[in-house]
C-alpha atoms as a PDB file:
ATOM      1  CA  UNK A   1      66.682  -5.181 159.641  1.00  0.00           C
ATOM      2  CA  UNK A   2      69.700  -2.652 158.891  1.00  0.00           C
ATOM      3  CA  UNK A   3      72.536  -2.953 159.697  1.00  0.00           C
ATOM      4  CA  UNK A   4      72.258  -0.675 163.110  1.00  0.00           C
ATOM      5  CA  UNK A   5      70.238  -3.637 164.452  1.00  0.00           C
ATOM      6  CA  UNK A   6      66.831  -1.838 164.025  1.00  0.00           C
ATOM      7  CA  UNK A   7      63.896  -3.102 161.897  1.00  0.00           C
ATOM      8  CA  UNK A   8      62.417  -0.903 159.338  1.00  0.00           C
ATOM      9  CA  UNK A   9      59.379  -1.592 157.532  1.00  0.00           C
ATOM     10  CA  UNK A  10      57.992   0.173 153.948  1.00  0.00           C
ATOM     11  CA  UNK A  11      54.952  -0.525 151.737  1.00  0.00           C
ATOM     12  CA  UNK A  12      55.977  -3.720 149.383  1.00  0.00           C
ATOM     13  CA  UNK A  13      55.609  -2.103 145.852  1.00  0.00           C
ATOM     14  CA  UNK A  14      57.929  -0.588 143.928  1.00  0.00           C
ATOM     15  CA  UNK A  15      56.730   3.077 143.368  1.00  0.00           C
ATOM     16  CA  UNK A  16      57.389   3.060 140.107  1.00  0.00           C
ATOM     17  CA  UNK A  17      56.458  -0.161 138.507  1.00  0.00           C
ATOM     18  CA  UNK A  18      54.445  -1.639 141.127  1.00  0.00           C
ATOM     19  CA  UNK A  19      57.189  -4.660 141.117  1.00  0.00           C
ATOM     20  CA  UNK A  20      57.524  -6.519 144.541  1.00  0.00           C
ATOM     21  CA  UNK A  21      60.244  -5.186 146.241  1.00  0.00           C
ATOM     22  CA  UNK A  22      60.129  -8.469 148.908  1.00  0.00           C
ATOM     23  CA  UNK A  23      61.873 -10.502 145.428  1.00  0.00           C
ATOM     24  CA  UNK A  24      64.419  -7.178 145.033  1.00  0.00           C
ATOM     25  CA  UNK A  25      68.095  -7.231 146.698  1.00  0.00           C
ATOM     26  CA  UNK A  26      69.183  -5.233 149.333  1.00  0.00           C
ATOM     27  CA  UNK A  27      72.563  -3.490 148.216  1.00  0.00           C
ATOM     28  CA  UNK A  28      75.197  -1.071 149.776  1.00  0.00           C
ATOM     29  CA  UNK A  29      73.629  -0.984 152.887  1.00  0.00           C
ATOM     30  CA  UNK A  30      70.335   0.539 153.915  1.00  0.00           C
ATOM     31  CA  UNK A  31      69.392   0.521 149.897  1.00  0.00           C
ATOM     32  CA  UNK A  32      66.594  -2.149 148.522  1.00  0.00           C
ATOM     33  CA  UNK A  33      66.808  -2.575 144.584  1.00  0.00           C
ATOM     34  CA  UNK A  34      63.788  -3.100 142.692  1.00  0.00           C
ATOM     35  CA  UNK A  35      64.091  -6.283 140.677  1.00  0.00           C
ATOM     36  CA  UNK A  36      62.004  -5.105 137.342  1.00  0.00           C
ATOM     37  CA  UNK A  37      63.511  -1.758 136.317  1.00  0.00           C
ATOM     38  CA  UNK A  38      66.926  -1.821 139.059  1.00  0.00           C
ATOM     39  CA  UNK A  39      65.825   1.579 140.785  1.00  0.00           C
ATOM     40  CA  UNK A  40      66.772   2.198 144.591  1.00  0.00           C
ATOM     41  CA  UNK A  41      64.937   2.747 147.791  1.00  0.00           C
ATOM     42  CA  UNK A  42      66.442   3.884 151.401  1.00  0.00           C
ATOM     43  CA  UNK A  43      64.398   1.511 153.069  1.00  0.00           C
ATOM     44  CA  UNK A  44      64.889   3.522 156.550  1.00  0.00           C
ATOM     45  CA  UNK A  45      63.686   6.613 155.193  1.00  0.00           C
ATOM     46  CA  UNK A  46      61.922   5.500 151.768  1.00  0.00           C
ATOM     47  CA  UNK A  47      63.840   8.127 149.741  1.00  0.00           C
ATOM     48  CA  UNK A  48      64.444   7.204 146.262  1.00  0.00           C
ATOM     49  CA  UNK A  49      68.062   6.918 145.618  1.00  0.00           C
ATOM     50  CA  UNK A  50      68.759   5.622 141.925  1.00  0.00           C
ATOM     51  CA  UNK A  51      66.185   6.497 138.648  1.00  0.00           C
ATOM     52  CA  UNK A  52      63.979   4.943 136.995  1.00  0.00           C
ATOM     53  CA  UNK A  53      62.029   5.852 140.926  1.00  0.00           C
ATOM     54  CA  UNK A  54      60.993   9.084 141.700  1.00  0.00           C
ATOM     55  CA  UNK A  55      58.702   8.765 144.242  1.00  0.00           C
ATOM     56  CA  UNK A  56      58.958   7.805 148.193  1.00  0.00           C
ATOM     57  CA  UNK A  57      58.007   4.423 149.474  1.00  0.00           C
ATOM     58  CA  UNK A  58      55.667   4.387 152.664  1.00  0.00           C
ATOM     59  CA  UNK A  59      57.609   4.001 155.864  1.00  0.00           C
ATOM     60  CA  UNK A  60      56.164   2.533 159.337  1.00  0.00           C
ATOM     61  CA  UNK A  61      57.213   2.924 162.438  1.00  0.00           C
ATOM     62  CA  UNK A  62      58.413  -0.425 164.325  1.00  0.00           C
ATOM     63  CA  UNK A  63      58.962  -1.730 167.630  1.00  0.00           C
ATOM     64  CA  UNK A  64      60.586  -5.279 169.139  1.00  0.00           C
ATOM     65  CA  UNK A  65      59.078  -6.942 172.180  1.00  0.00           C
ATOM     66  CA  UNK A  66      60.800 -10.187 172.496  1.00  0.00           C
ATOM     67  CA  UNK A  67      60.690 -11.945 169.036  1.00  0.00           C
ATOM     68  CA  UNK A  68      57.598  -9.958 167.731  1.00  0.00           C
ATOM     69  CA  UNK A  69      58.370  -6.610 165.364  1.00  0.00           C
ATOM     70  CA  UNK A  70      55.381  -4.812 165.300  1.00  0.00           C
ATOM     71  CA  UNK A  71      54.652  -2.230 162.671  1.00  0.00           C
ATOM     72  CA  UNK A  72      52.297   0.397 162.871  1.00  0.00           C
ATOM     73  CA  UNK A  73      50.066   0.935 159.821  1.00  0.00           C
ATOM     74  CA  UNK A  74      48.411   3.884 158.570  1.00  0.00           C
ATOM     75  CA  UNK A  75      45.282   3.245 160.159  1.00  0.00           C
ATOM     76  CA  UNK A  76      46.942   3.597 163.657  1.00  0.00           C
ATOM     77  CA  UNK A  77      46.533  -0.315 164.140  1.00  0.00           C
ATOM     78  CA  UNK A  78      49.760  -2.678 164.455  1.00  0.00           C
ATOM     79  CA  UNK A  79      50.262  -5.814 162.778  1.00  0.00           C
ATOM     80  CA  UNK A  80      53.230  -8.120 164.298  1.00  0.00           C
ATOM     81  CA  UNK A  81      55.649 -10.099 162.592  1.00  0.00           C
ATOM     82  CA  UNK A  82      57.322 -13.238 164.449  1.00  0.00           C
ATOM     83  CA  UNK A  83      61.244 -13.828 163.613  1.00  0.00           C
ATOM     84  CA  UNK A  84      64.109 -15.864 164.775  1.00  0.00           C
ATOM     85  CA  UNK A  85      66.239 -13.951 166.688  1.00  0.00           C
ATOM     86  CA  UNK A  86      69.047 -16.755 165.867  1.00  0.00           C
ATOM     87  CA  UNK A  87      68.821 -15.438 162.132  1.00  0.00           C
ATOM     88  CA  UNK A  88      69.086 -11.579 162.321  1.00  0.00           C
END
């Protein structure tokens, strides 16, 4: 989650070389860092922020009930995610 408290969620590969962005960094605050080529996502809004990327991520909308995030896909179904509220 950022660090307003929310949850954000995005589509896992890295626009531009498909890389996983779940192995990348998160750095300077809302900003995920693709660990092959070191280009930067907004991962609120999906925005490319530093080259080699060009191109958007996906974004979701989420929502919290209790310890579930749940993040609408595409397809207008959810899928929910369980977390440890003691960790975030």
């Amino acid at each position: 989650h950022g660090d307003d408290g929310q949850f954000y969620a995005t589509a896992g590969k890295c626009t531009h070389g498909a890389a996983d962005l779940a192995d990348g960094l998160v750095v300077e605050g809302n900003l995920i860092e693709c660990p092959k080529h070191n280009g930067c996502f907004d991962f609120k809004t999906g925005e490319p922020k530093r080259l080699p990327v060009r191109t958007r991520l996906a974004t979701f909308p989420t929502k919290v009930e209790g310890d579930t995030v749940f993040v609408q896909v595409t397809d207008g179904k959810h899928v929910h995610i369980r977390y440890d509220a003691e960790d975030s």
